[in-house]
C-alpha atoms as a PDB file:
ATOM      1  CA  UNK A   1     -18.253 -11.093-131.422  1.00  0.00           C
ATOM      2  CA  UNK A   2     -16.508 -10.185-128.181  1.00  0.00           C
ATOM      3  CA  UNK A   3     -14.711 -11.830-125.239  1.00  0.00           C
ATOM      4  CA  UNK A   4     -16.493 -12.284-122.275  1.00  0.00           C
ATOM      5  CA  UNK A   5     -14.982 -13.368-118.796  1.00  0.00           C
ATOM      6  CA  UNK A   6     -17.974 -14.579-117.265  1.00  0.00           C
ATOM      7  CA  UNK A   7     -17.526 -15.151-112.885  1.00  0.00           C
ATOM      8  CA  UNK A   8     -19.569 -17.939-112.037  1.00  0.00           C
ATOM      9  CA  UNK A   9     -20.926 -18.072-108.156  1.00  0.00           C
ATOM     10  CA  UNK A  10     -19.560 -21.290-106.966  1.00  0.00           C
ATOM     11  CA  UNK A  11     -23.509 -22.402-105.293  1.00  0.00           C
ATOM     12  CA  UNK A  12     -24.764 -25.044-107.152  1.00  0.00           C
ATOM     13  CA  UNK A  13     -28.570 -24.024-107.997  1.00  0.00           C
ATOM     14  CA  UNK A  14     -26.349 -20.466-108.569  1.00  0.00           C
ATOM     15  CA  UNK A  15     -24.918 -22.026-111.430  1.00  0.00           C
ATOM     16  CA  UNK A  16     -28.035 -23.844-113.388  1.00  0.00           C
ATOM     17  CA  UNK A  17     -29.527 -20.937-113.113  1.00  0.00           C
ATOM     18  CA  UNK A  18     -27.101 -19.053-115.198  1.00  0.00           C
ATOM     19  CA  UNK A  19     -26.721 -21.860-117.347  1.00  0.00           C
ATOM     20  CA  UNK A  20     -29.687 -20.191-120.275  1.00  0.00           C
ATOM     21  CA  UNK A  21     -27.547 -17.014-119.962  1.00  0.00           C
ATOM     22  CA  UNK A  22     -24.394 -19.045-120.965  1.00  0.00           C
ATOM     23  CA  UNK A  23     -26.246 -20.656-123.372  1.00  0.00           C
ATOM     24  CA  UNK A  24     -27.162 -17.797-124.966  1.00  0.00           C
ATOM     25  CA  UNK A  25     -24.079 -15.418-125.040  1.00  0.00           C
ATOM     26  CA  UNK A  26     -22.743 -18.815-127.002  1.00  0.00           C
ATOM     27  CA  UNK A  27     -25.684 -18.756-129.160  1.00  0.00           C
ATOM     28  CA  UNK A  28     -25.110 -14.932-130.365  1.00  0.00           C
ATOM     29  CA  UNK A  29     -20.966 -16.311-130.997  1.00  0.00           C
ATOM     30  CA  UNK A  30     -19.219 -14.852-128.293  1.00  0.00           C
ATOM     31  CA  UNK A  31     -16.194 -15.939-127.498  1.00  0.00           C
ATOM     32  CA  UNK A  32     -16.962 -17.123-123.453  1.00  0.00           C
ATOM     33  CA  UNK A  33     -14.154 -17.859-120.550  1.00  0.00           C
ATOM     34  CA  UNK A  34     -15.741 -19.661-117.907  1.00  0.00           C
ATOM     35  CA  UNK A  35     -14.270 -19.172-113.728  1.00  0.00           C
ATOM     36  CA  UNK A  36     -16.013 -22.594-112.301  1.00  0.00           C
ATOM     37  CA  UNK A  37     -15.537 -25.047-109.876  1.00  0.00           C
ATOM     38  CA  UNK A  38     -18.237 -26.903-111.518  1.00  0.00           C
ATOM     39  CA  UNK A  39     -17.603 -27.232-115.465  1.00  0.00           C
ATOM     40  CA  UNK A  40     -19.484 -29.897-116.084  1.00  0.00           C
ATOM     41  CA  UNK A  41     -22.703 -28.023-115.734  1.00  0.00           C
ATOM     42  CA  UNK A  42     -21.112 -26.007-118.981  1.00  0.00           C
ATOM     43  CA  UNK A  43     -19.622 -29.376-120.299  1.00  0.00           C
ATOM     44  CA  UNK A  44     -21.956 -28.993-123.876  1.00  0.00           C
ATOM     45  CA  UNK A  45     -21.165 -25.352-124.611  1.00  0.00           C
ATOM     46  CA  UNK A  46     -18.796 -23.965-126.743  1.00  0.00           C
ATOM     47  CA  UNK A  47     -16.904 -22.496-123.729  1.00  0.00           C
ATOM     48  CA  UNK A  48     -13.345 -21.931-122.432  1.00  0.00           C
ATOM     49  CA  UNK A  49     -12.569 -22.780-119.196  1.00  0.00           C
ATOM     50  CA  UNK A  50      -9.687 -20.995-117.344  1.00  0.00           C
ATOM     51  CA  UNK A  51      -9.057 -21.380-113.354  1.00  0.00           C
ATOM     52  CA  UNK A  52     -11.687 -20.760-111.017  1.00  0.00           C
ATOM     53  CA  UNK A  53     -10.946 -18.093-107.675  1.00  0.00           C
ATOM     54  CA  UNK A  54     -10.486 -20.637-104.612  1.00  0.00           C
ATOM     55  CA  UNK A  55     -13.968 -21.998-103.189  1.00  0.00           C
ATOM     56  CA  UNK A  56     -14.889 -21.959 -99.611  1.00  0.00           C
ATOM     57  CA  UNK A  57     -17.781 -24.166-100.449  1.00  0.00           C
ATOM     58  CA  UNK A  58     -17.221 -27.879 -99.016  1.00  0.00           C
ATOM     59  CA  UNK A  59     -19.179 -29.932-101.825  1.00  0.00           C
ATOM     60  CA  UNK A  60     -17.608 -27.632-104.619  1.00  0.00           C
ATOM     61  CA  UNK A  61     -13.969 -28.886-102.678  1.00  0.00           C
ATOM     62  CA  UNK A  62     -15.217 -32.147-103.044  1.00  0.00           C
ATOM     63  CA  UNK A  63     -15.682 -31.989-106.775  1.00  0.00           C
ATOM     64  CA  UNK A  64     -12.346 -30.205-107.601  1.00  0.00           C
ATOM     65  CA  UNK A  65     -10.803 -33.044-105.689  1.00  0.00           C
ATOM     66  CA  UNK A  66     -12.656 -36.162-107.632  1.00  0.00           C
ATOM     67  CA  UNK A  67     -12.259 -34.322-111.396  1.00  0.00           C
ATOM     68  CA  UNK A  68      -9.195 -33.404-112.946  1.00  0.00           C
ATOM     69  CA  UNK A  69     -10.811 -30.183-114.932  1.00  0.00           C
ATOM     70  CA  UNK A  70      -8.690 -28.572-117.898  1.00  0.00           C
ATOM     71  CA  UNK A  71      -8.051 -24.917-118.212  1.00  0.00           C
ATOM     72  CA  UNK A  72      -6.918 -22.359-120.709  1.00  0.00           C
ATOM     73  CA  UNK A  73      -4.906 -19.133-120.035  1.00  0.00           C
ATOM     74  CA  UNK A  74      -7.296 -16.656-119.461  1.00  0.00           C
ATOM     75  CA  UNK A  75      -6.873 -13.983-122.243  1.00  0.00           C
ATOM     76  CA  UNK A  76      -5.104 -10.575-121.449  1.00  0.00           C
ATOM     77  CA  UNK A  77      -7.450  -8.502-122.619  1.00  0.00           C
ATOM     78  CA  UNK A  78     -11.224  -9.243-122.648  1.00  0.00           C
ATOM     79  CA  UNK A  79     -14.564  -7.043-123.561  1.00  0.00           C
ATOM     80  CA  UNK A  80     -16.849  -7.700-120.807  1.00  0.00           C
ATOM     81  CA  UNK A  81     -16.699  -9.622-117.493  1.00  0.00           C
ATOM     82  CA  UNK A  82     -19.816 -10.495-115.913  1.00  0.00           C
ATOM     83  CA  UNK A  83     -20.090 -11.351-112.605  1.00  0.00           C
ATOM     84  CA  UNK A  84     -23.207 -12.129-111.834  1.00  0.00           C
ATOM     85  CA  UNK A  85     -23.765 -12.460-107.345  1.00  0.00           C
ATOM     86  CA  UNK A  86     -26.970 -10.816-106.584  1.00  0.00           C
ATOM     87  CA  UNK A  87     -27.253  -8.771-103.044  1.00  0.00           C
ATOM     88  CA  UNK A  88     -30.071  -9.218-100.567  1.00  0.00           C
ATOM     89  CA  UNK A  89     -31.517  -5.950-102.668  1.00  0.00           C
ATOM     90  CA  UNK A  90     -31.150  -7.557-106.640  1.00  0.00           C
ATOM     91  CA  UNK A  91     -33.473 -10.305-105.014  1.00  0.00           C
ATOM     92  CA  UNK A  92     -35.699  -7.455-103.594  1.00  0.00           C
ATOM     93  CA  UNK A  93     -36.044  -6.017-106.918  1.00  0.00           C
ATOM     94  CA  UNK A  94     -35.938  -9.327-108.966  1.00  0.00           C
ATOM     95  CA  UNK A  95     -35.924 -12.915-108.683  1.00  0.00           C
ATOM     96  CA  UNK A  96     -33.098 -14.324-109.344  1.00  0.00           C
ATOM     97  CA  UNK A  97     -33.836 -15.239-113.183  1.00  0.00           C
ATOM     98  CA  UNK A  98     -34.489 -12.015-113.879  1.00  0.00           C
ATOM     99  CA  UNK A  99     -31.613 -11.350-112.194  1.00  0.00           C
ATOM    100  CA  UNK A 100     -29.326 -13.337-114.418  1.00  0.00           C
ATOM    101  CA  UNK A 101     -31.083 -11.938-117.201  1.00  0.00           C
ATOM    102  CA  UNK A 102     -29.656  -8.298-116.346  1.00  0.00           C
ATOM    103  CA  UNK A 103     -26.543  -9.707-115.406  1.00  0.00           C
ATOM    104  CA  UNK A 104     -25.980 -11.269-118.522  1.00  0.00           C
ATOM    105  CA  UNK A 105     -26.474  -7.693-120.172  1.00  0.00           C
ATOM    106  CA  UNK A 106     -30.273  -8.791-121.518  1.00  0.00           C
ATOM    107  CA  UNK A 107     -33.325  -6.905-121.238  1.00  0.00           C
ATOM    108  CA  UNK A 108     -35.757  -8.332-118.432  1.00  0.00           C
ATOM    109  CA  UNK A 109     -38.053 -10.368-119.833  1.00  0.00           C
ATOM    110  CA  UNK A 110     -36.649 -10.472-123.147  1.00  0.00           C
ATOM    111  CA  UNK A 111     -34.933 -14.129-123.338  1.00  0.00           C
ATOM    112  CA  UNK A 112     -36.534 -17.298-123.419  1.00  0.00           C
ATOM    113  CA  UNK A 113     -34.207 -18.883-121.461  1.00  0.00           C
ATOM    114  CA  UNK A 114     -33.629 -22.779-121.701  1.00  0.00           C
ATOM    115  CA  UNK A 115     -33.746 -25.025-118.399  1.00  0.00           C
ATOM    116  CA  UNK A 116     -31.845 -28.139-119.017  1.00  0.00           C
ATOM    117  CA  UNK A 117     -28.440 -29.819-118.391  1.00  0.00           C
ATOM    118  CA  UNK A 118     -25.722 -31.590-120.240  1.00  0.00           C
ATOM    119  CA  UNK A 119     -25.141 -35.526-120.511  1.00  0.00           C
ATOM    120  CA  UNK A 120     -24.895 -36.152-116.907  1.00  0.00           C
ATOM    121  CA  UNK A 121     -22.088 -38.632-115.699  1.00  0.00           C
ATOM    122  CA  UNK A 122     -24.437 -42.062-114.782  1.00  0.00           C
ATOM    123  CA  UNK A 123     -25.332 -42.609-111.101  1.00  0.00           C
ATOM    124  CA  UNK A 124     -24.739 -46.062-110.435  1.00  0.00           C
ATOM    125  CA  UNK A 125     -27.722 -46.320-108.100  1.00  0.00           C
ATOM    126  CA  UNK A 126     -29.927 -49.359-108.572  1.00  0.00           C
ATOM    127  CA  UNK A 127     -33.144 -48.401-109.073  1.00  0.00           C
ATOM    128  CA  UNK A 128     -36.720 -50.715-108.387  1.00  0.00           C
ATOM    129  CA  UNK A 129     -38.434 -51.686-112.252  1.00  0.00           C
ATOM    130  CA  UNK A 130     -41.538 -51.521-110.546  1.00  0.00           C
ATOM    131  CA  UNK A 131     -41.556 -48.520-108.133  1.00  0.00           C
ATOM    132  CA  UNK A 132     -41.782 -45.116-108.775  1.00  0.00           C
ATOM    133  CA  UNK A 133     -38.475 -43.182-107.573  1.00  0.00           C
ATOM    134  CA  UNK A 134     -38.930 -39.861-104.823  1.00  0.00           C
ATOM    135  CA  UNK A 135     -35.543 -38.316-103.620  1.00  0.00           C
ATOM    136  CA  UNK A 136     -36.181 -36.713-100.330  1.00  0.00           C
ATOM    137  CA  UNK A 137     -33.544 -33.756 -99.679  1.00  0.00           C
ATOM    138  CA  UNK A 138     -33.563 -33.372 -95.801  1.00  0.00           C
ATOM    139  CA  UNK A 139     -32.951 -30.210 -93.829  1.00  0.00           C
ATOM    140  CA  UNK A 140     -29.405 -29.800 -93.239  1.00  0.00           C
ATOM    141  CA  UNK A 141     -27.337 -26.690 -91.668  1.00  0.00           C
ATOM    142  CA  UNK A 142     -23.951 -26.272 -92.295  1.00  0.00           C
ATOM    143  CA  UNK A 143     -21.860 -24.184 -91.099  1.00  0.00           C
ATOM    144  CA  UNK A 144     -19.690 -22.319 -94.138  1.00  0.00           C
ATOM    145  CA  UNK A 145     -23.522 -20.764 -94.889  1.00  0.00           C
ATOM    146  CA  UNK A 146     -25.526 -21.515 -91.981  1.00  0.00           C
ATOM    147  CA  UNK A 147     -29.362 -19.667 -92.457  1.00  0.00           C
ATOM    148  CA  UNK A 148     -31.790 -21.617 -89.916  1.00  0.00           C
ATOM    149  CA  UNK A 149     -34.587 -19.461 -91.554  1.00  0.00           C
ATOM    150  CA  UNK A 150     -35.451 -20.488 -94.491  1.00  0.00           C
ATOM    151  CA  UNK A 151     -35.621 -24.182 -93.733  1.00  0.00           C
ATOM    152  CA  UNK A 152     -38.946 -25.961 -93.325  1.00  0.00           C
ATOM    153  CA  UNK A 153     -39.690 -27.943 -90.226  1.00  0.00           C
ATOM    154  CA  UNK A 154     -37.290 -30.900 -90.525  1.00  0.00           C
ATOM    155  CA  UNK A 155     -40.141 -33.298 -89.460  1.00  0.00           C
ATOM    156  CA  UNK A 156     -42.289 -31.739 -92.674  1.00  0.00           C
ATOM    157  CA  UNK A 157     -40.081 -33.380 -94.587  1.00  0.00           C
ATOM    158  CA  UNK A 158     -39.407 -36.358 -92.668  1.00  0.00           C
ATOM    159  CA  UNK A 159     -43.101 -37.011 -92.776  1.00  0.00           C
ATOM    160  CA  UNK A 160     -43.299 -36.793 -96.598  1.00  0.00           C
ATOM    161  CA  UNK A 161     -41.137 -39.635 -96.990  1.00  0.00           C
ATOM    162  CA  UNK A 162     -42.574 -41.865 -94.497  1.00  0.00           C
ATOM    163  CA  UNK A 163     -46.057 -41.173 -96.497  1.00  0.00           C
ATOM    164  CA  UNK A 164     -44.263 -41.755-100.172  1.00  0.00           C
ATOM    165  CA  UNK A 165     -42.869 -45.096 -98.593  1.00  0.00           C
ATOM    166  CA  UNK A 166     -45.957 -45.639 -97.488  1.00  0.00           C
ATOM    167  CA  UNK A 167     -47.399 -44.828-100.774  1.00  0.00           C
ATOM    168  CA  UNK A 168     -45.703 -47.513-102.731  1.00  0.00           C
ATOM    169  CA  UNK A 169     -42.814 -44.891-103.987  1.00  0.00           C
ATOM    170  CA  UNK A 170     -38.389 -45.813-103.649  1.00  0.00           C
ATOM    171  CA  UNK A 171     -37.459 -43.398-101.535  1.00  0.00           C
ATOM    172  CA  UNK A 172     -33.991 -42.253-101.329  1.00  0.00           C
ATOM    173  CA  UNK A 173     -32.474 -39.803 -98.964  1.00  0.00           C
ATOM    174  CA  UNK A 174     -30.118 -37.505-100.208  1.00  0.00           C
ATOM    175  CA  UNK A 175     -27.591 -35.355 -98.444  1.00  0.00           C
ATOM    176  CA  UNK A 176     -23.269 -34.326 -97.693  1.00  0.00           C
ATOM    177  CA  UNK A 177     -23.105 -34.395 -93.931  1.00  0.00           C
ATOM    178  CA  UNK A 178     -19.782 -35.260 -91.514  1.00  0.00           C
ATOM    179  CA  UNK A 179     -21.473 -34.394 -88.535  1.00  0.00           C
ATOM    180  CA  UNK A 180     -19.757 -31.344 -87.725  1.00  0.00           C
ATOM    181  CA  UNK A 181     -19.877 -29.076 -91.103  1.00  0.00           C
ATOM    182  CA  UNK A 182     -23.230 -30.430 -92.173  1.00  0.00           C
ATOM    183  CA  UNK A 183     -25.739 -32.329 -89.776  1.00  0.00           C
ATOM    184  CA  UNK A 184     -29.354 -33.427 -90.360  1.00  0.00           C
ATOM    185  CA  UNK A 185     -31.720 -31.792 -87.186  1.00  0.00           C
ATOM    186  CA  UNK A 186     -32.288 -34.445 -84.986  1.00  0.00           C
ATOM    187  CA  UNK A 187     -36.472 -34.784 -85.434  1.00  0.00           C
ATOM    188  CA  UNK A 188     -35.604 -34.529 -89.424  1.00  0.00           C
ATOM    189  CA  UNK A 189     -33.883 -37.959 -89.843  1.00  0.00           C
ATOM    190  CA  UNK A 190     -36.317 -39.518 -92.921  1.00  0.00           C
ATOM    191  CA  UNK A 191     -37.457 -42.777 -93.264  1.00  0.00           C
ATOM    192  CA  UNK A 192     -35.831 -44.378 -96.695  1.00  0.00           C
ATOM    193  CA  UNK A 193     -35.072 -47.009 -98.806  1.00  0.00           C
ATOM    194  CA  UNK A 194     -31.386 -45.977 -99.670  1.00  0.00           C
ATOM    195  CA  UNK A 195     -30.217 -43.223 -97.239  1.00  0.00           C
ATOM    196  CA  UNK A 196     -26.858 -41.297 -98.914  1.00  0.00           C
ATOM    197  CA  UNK A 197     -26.413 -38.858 -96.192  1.00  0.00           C
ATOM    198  CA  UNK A 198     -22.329 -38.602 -96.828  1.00  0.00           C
ATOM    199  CA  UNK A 199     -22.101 -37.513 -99.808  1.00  0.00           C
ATOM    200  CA  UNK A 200     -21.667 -40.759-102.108  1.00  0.00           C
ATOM    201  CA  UNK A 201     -22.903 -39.733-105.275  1.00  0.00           C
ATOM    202  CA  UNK A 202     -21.091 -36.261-105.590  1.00  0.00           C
ATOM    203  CA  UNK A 203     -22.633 -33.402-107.363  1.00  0.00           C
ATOM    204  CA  UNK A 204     -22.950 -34.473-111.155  1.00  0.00           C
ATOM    205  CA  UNK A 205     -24.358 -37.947-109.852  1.00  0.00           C
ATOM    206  CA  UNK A 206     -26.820 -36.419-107.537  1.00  0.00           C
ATOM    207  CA  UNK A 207     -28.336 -34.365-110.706  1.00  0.00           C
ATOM    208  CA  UNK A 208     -28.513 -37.746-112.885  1.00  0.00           C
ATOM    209  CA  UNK A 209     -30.441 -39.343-109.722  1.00  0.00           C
ATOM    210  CA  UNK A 210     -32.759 -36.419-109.730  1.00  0.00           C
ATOM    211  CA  UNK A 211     -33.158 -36.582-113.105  1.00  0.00           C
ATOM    212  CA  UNK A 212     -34.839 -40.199-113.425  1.00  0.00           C
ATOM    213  CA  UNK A 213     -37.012 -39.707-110.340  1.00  0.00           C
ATOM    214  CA  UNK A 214     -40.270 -38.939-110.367  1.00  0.00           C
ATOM    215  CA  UNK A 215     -40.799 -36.965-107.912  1.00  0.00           C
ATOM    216  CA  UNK A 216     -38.271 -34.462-105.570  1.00  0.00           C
ATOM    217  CA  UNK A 217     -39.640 -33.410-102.375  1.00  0.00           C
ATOM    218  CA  UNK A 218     -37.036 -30.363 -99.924  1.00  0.00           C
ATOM    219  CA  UNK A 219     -36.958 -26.965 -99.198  1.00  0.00           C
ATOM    220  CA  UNK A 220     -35.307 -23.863-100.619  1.00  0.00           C
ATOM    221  CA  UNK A 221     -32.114 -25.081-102.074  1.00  0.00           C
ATOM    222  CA  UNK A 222     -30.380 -26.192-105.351  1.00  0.00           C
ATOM    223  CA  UNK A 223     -33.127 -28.944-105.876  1.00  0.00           C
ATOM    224  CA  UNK A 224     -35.133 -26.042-107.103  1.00  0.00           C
ATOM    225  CA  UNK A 225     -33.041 -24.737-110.073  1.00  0.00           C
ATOM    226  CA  UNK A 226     -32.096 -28.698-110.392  1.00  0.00           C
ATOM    227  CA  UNK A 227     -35.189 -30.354-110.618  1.00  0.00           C
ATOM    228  CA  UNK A 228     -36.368 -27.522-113.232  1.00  0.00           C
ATOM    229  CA  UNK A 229     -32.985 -28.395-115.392  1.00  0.00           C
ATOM    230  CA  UNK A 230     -33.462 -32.362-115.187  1.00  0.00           C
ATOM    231  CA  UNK A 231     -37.984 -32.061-115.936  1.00  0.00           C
ATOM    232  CA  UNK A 232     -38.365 -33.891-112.575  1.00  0.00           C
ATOM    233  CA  UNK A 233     -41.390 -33.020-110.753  1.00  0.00           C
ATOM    234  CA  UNK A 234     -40.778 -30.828-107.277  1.00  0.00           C
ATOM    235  CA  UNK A 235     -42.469 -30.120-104.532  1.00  0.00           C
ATOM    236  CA  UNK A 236     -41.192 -27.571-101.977  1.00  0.00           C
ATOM    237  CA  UNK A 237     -42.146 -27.431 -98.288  1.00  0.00           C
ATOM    238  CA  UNK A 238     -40.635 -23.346 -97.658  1.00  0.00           C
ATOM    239  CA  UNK A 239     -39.867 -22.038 -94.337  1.00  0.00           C
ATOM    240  CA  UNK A 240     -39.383 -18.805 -93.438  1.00  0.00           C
ATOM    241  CA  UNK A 241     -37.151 -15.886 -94.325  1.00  0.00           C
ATOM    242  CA  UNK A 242     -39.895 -15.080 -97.100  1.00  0.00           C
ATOM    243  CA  UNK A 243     -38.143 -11.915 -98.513  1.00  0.00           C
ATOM    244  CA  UNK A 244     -36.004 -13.712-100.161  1.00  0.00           C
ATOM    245  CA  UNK A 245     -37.295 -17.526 -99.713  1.00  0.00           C
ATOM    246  CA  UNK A 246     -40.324 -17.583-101.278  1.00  0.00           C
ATOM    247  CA  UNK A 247     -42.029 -19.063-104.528  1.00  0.00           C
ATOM    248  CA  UNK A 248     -41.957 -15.501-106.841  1.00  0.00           C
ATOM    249  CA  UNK A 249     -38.163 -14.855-106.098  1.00  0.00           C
ATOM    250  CA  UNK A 250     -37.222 -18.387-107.146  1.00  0.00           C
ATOM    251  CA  UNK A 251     -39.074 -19.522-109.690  1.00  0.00           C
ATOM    252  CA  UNK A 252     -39.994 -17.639-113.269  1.00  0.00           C
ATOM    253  CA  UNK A 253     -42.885 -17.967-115.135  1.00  0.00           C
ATOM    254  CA  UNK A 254     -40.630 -18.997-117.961  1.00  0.00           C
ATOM    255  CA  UNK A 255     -39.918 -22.418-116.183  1.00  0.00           C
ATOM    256  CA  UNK A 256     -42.452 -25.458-116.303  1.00  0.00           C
ATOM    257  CA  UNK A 257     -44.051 -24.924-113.339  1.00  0.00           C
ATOM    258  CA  UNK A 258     -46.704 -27.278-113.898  1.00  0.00           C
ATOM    259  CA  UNK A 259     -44.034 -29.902-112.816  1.00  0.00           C
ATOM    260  CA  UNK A 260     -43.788 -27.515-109.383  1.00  0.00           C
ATOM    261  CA  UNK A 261     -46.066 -27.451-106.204  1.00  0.00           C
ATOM    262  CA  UNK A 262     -45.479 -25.843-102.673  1.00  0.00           C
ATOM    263  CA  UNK A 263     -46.806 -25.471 -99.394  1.00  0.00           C
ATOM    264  CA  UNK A 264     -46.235 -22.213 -97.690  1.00  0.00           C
ATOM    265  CA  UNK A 265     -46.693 -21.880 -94.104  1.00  0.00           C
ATOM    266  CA  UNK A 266     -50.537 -20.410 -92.501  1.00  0.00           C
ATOM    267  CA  UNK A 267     -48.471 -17.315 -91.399  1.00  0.00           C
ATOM    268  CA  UNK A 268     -45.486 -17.264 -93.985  1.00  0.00           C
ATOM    269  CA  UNK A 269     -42.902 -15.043 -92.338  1.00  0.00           C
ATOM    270  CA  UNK A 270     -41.382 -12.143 -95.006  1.00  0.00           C
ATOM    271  CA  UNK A 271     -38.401 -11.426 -93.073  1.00  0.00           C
ATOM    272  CA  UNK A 272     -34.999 -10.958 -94.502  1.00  0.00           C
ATOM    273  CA  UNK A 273     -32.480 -12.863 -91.303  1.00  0.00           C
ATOM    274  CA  UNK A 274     -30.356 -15.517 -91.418  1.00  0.00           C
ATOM    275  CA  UNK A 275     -31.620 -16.919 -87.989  1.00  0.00           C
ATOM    276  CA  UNK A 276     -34.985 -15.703 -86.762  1.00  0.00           C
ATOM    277  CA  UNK A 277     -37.776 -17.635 -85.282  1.00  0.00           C
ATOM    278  CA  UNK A 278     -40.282 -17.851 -87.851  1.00  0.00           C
ATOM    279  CA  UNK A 279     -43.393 -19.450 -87.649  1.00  0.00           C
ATOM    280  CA  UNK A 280     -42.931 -22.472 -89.820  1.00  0.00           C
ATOM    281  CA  UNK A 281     -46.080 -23.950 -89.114  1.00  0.00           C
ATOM    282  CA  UNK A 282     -48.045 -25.736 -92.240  1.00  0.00           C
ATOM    283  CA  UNK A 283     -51.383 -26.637 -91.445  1.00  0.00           C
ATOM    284  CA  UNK A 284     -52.353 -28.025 -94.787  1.00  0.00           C
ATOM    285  CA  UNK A 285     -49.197 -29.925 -95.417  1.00  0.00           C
ATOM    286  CA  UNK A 286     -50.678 -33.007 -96.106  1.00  0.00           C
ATOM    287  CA  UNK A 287     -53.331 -31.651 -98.751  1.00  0.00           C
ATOM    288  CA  UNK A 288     -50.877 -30.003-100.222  1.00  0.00           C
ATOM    289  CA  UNK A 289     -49.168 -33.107-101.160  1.00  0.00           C
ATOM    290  CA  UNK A 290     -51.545 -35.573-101.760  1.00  0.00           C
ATOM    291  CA  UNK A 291     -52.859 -32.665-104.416  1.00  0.00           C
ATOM    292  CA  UNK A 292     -49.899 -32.269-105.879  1.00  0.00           C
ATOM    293  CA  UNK A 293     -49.142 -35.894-106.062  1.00  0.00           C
ATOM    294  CA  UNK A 294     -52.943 -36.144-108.021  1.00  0.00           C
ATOM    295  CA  UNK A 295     -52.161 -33.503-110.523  1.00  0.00           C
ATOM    296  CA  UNK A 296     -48.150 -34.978-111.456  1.00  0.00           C
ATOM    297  CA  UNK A 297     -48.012 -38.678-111.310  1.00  0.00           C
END
């Protein structure tokens, strides 16, 4: 058995997706000390949690602020640390599964790793008894990581949710703007049922949401890693900023991906910038939907 110090990246979808890794270092009977503004993703695991390094990250902030976590000393002397932040070239190589994999000192393609969460804290959003639930993630930009590429056309997405309503489904709007760190793009504002732009539910709530909805529609983002943890059914409208942003690099063939469709733009752009014009165009958008919408529900 041996101490490991294991660095969490404070991201959100950063942190469910290292969740199996945990999850198995605790299975083998390692002794684990978690750094982690967001424990509760960890909450089930035989873990220690010590301190985390100071977060930039506004929602993480947020979370530290509502929660009173509990810590332990971290030990003085430990056997391994793992820190697992990837580089623009470990997502080149990898996606970022098997990426954790490596990081978590295991053999590519040797784990079955486990996609789920803990006993999330309850959401306290009504929901309809006779109305099937879609949460619609908008495009924001904010401006602690602000990368214009990779999101979709912010009237993609608005669309979808005008055609769910229209469908029959609950839509709710999900998002943690002020107006100055985080916006919604002006042509992206969707049409909803509930609308929780400012960050009302939190993290933790936000997951239990996801979790009894039956159906998640956004681009690149946490919602991917999420909706794969909760079983909720996804559908991703990508961008651009493809080298990195793009269905191989983020999903694994380990996951359920029948629960997962996508619509990639005609001329998907590969490059690897934060803010480049790519051509986000999707001509079959609405296909690509109704398909998906055929096959899940």
């Amino acid at each position: 058995m041996a101490i490991i110090h294991v660095k969490c990246m404070h991201g959100i979808g950063d942190t469910i997706y290292a969740r199996p890794f945990v999850k198995l270092l605790v299975s083998e009977g390692h002794e684990i000390y978690i750094d982690t503004p967001l424990q509760f993703i960890f909450s089930d695991l035989r873990v220690n949690f010590i301190k985390p390094s100071r977060t930039s990250l506004r929602c993480q902030e947020k979370h530290l602020t509502d929660h009173e976590p509990t810590y332990v000393e971290q030990p003085a002397k430990v056997d391994k640390t793992i820190d697992f932040f990837y580089t623009h070239q470990d997502i080149k190589r990898h996606g970022i599964v098997t990426h954790m994999e490596q990081a978590f000192g295991f053999q590519p393609g040797s784990t079955i790793p486990i996609f789920d969460l803990p006993l999330l804290q309850c959401h306290d959003v009504k929901l309809p008894f006779n109305k099937k639930v879609a949460i619609i993630r908008p495009v924001t930009h904010r401006q602690e990581w602000l990368c214009t590429s990779r999101s979709p056309r912010p009237n993609y997405i608005a669309w979808c949710s005008k055609i769910l309503k229209d469908m029959g489904y609950y839509v709710i709007s999900i998002a943690d703007c002020d107006g100055d760190k985080e916006w919604i793009e002006p042509d992206g504002e969707p049409v909803a049922d509930l609308k929780l732009h400012q960050g009302e539910l939190g993290i933790e709530r936000t997951l239990s949401l996801m979790k009894n909805a039956n159906l998640v529609v956004g681009g690149s983002g946490f919602i991917i890693p999420a909706s794969v943890a909760v079983n909720t059914n996804l559908f991703i409208i990508f961008g651009g900023r493809g080298a990195y942003d793009n269905p191989h690099k983020l999903l694994d063939l380990r996951m359920n991906l029948k629960k997962i469709g996508w619509a990639l733009p005609d001329n998907f752009c590969r490059c690897k910038a934060m803010n480049h014009g790519c051509d986000k165009t999707i001509s079959d958008l609405d296909s690509q939907l109704f398909k998906f919408i055929k096959e899940t529900q």
